[in-house]
PDB file of N, CA and C in Angstrom:
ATOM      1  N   UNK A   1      98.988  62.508  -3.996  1.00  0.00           N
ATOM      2  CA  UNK A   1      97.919  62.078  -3.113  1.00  0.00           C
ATOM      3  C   UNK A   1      96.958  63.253  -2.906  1.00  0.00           C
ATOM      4  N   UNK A   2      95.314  62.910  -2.880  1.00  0.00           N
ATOM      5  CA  UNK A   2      94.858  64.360  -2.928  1.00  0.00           C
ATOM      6  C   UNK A   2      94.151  64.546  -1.340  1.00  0.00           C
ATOM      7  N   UNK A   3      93.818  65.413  -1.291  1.00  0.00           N
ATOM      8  CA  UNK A   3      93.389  65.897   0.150  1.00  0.00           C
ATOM      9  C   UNK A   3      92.655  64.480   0.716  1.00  0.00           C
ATOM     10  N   UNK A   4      91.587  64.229  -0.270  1.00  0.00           N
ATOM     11  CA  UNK A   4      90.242  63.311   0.503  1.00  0.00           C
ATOM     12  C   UNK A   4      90.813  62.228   0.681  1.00  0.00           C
ATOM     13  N   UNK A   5      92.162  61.459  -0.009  1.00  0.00           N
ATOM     14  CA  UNK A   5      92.799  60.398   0.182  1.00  0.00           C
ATOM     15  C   UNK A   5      93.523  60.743   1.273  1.00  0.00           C
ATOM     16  N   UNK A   6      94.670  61.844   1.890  1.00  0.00           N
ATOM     17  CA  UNK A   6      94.865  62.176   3.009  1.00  0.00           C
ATOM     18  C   UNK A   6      93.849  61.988   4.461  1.00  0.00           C
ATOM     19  N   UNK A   7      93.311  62.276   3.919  1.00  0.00           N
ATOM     20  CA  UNK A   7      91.824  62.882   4.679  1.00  0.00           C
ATOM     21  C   UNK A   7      91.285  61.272   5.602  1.00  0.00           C
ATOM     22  N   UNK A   8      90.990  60.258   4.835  1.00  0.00           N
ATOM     23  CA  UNK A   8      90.939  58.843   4.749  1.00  0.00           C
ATOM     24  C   UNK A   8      91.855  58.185   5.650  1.00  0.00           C
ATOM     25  N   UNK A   9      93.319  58.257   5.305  1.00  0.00           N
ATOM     26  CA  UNK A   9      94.225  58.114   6.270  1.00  0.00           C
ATOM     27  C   UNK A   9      94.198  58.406   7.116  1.00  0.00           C
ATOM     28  N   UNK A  10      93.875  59.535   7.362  1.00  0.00           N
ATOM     29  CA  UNK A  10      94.263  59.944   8.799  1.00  0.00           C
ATOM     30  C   UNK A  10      92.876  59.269   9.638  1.00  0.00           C
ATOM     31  N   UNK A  11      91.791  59.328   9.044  1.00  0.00           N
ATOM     32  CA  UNK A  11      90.713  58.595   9.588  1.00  0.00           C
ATOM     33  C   UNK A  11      90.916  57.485  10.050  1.00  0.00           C
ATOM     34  N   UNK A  12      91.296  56.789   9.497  1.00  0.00           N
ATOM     35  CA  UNK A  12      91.294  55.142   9.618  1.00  0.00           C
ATOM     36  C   UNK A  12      92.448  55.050  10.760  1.00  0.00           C
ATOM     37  N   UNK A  13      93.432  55.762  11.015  1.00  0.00           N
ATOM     38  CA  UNK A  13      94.512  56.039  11.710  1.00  0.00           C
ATOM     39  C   UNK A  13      94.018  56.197  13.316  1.00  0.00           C
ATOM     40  N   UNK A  14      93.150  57.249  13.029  1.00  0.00           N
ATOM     41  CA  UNK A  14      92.218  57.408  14.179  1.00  0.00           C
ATOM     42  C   UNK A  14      91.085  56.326  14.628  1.00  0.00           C
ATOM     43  N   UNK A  15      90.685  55.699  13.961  1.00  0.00           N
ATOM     44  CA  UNK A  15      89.988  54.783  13.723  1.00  0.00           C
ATOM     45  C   UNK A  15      90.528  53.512  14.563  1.00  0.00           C
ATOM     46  N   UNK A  16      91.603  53.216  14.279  1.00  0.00           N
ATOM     47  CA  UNK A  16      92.730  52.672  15.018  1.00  0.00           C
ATOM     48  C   UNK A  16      92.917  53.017  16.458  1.00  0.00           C
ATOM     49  N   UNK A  17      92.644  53.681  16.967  1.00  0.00           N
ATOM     50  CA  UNK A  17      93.243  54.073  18.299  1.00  0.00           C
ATOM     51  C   UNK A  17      91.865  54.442  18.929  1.00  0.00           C
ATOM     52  N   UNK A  18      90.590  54.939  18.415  1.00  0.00           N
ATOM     53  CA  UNK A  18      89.614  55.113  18.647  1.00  0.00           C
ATOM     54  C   UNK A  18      88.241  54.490  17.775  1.00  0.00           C
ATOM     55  N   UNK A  19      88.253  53.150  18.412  1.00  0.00           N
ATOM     56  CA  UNK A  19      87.394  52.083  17.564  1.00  0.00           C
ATOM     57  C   UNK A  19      85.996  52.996  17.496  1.00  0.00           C
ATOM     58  N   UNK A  20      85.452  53.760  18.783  1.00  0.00           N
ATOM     59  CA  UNK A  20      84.445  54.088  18.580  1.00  0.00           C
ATOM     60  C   UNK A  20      83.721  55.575  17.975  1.00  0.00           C
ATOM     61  N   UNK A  21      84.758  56.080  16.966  1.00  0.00           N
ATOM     62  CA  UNK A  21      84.392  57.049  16.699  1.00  0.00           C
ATOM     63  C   UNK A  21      83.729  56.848  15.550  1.00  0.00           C
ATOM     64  N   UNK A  22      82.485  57.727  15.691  1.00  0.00           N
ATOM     65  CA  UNK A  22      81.086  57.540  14.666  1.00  0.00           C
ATOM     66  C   UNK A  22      81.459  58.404  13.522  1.00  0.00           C
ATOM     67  N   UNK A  23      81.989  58.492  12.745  1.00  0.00           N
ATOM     68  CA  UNK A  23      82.378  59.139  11.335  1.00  0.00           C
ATOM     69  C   UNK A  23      80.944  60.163  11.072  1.00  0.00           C
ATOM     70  N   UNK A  24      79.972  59.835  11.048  1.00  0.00           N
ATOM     71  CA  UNK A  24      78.761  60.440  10.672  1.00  0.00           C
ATOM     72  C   UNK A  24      78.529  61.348  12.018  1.00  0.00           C
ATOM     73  N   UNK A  25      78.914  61.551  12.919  1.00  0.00           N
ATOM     74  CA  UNK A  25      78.714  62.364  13.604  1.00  0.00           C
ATOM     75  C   UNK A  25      80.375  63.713  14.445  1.00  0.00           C
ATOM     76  N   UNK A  26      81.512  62.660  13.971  1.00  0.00           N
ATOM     77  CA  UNK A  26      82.727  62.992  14.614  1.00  0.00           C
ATOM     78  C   UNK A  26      83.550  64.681  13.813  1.00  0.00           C
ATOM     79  N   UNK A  27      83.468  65.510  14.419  1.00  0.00           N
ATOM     80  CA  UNK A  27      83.537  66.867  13.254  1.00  0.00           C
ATOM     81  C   UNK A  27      85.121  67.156  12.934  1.00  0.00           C
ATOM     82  N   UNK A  28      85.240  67.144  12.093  1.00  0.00           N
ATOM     83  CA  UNK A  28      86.812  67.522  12.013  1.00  0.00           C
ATOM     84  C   UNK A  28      87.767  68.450  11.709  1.00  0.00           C
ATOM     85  N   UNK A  29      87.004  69.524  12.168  1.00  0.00           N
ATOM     86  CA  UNK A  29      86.954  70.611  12.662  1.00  0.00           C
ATOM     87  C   UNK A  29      87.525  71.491  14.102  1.00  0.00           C
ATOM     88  N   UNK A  30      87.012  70.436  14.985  1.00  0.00           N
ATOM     89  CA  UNK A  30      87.420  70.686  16.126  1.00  0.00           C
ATOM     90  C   UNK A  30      88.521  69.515  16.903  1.00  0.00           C
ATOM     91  N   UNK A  31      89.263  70.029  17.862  1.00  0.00           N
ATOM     92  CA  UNK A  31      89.938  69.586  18.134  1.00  0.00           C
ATOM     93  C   UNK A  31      89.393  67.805  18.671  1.00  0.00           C
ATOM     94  N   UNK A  32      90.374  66.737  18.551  1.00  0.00           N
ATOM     95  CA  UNK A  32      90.568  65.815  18.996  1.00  0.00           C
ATOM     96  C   UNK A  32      90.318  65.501  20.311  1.00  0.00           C
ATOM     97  N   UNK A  33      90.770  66.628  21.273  1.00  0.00           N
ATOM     98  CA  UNK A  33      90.865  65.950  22.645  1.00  0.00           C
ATOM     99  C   UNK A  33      89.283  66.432  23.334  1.00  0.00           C
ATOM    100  N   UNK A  34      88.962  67.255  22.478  1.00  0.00           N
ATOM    101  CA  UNK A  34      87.356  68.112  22.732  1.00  0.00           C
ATOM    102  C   UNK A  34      86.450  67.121  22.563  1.00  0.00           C
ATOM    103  N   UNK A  35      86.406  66.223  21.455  1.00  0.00           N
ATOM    104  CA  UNK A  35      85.327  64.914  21.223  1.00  0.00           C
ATOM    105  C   UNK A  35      85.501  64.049  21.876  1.00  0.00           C
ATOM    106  N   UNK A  36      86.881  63.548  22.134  1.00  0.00           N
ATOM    107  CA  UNK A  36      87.252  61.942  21.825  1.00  0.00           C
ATOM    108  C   UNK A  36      87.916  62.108  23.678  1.00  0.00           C
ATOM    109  N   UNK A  37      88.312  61.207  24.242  1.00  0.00           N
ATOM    110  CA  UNK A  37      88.601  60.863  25.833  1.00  0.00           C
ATOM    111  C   UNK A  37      89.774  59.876  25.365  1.00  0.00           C
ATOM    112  N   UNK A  38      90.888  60.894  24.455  1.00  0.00           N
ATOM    113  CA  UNK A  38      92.226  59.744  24.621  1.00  0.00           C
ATOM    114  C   UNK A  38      93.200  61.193  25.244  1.00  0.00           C
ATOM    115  N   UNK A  39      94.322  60.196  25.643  1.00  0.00           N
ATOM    116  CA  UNK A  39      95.207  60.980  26.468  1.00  0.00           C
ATOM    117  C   UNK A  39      96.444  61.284  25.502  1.00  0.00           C
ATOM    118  N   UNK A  40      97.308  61.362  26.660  1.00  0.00           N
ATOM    119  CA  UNK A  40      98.469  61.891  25.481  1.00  0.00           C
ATOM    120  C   UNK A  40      99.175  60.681  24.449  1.00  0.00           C
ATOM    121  N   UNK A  41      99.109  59.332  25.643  1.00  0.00           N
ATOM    122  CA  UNK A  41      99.780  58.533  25.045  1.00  0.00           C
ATOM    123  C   UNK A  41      98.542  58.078  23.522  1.00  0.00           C
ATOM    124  N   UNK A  42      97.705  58.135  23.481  1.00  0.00           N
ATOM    125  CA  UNK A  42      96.731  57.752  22.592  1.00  0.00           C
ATOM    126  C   UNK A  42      97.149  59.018  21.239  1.00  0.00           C
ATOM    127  N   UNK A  43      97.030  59.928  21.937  1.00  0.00           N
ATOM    128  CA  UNK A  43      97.500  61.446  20.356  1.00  0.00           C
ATOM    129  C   UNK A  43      99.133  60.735  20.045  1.00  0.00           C
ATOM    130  N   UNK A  44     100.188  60.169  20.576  1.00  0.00           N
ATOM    131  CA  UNK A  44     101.190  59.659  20.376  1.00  0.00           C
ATOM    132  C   UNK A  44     101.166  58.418  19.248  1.00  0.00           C
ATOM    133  N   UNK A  45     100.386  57.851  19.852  1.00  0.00           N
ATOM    134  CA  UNK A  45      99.660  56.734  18.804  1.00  0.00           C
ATOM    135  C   UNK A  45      99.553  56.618  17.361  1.00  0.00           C
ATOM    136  N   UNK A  46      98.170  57.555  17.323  1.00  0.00           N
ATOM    137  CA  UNK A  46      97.648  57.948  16.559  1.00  0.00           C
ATOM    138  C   UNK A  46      98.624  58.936  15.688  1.00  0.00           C
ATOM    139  N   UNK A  47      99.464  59.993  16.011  1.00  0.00           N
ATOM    140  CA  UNK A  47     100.331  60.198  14.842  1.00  0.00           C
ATOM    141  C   UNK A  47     101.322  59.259  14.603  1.00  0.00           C
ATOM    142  N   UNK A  48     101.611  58.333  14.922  1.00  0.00           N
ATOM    143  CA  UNK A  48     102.599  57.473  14.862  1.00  0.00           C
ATOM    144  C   UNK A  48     101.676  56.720  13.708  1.00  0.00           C
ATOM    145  N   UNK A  49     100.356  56.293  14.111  1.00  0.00           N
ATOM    146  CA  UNK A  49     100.087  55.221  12.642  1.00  0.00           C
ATOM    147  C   UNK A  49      99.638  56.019  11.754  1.00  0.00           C
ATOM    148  N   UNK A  50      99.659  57.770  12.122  1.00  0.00           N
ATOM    149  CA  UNK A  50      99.123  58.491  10.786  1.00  0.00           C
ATOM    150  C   UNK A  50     100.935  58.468  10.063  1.00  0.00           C
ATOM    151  N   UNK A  51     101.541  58.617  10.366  1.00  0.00           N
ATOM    152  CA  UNK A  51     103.355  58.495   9.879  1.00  0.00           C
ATOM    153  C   UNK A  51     103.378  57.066   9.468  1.00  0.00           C
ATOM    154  N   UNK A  52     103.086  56.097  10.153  1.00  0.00           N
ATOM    155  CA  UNK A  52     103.261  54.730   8.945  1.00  0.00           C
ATOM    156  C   UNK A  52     102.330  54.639   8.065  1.00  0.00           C
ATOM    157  N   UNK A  53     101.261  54.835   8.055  1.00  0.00           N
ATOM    158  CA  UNK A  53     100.434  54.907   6.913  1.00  0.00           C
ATOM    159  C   UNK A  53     100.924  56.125   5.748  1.00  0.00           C
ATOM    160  N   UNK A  54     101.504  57.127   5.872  1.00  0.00           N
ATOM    161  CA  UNK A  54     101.332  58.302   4.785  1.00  0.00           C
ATOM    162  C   UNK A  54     103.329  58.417   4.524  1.00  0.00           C
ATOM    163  N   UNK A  55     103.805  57.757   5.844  1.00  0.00           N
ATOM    164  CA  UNK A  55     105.668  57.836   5.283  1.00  0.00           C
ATOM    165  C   UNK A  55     105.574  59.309   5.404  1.00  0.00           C
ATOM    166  N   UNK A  56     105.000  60.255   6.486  1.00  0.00           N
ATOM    167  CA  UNK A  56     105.411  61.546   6.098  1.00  0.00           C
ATOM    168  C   UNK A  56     106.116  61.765   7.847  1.00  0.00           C
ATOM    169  N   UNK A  57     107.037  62.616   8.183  1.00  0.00           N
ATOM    170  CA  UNK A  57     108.038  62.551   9.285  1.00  0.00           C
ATOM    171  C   UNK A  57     106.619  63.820   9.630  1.00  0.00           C
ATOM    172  N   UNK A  58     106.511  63.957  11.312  1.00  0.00           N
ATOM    173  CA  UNK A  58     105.804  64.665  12.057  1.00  0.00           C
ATOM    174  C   UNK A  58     106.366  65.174  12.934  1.00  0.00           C
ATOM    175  N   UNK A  59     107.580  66.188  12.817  1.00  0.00           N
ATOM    176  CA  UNK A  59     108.123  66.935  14.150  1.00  0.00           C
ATOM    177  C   UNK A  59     107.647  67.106  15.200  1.00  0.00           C
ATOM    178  N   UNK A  60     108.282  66.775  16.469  1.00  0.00           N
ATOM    179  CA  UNK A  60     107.692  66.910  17.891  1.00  0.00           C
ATOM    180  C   UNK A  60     107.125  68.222  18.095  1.00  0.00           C
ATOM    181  N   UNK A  61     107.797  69.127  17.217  1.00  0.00           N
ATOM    182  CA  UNK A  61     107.556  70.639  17.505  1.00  0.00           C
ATOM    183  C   UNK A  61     106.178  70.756  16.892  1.00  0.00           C
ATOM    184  N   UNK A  62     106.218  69.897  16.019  1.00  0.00           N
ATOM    185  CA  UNK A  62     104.455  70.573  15.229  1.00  0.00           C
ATOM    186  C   UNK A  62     103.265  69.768  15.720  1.00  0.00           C
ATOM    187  N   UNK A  63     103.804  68.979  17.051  1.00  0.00           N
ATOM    188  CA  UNK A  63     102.834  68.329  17.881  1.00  0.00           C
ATOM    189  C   UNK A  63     101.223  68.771  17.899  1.00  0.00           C
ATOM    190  N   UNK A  64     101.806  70.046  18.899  1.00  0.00           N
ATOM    191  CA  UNK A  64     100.712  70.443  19.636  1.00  0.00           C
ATOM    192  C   UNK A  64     100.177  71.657  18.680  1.00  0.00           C
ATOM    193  N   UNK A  65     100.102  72.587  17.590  1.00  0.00           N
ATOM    194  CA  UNK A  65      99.350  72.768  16.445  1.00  0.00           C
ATOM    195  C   UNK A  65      98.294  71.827  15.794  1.00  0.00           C
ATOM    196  N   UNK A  66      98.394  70.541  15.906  1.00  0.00           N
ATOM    197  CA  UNK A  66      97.482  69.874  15.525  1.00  0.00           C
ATOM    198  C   UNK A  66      96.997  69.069  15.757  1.00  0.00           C
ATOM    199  N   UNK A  67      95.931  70.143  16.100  1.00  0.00           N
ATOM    200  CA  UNK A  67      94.831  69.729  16.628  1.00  0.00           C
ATOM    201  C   UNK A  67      93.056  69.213  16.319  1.00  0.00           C
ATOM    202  N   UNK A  68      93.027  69.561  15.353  1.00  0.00           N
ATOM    203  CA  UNK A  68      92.228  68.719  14.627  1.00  0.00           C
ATOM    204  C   UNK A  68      92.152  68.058  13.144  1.00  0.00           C
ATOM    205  N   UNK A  69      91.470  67.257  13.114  1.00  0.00           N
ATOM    206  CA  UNK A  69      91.609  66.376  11.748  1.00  0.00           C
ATOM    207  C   UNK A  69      91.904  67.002  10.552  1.00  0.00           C
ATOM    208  N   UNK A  70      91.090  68.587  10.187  1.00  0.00           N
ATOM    209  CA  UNK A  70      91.415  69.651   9.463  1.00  0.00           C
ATOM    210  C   UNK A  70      93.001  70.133   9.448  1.00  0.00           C
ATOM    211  N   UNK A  71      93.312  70.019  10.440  1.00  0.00           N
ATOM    212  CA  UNK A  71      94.775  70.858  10.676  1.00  0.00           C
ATOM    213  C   UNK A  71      95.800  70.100  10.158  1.00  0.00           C
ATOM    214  N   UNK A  72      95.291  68.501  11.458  1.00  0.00           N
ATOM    215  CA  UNK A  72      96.708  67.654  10.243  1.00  0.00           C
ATOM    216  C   UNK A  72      96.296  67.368   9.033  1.00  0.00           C
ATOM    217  N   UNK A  73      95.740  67.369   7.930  1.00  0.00           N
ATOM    218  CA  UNK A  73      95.300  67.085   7.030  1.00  0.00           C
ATOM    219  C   UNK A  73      96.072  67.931   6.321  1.00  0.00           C
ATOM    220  N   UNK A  74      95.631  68.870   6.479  1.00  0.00           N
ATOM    221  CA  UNK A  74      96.407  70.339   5.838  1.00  0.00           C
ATOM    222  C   UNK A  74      97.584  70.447   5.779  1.00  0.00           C
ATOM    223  N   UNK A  75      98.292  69.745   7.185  1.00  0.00           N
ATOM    224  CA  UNK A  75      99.389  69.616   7.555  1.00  0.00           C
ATOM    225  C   UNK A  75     100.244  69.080   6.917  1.00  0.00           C
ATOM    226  N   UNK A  76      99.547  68.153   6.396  1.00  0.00           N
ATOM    227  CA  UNK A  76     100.210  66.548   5.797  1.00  0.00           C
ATOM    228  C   UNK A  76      99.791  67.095   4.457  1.00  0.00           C
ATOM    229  N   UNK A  77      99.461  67.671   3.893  1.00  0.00           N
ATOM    230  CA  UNK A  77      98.919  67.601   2.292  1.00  0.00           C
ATOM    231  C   UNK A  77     100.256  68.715   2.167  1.00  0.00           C
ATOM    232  N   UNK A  78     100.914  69.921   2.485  1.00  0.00           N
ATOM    233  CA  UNK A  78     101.831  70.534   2.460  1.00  0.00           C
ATOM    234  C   UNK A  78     102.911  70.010   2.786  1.00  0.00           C
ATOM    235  N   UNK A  79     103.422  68.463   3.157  1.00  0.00           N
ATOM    236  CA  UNK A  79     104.250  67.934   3.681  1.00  0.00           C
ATOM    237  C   UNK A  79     104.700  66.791   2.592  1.00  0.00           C
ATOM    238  N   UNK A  80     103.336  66.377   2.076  1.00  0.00           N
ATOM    239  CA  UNK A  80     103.661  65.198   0.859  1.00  0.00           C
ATOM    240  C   UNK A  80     103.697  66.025  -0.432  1.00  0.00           C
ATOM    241  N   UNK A  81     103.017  67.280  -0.932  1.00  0.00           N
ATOM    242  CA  UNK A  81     103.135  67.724  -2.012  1.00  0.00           C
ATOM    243  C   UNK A  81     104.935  68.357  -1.878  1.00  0.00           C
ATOM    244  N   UNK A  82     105.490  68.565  -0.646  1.00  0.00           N
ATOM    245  CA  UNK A  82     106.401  69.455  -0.993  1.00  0.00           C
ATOM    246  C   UNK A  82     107.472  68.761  -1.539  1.00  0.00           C
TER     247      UNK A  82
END
């Protein structure tokens, strides 16, 4: 799977839990909770349908490291290649 297909997933994932995020303007770069007005149970969510969509396990411990779309991406691309 290559990054931009990762990349996609996790979008649409988010996408999911945050109908109104404008792709053309949303940076993914910076953290999640800095743009977007979801709480914890919503970041719970959202890695939960980024894990059914990609089948990749997301330790509680590597929660709070990622923090933006960049990070898990990265996260997850070292997790499915390994």
């Amino acid at each position: 799977m290559t990054q931009e297909e990762i990349r996609q997933s996790v979008l649409q994932a988010l996408s999911d839990i945050a109908p109104e995020v404008d792709p053309a303007t949303f940076r993914t770069d910076l953290g999640l909770r800095d743009q977007l007005d979801i709480d914890s149970m919503d970041s719970l969510n959202f890695l939960i349908a980024v894990h059914e969509q990609l089948q990749v396990d997301i330790p509680e411990a590597d929660w709070a490291r990622l923090q933006s779309i960049d990070e898990l991406v990265e996260y997850l691309r070292g997790r499915i290649s390994a």
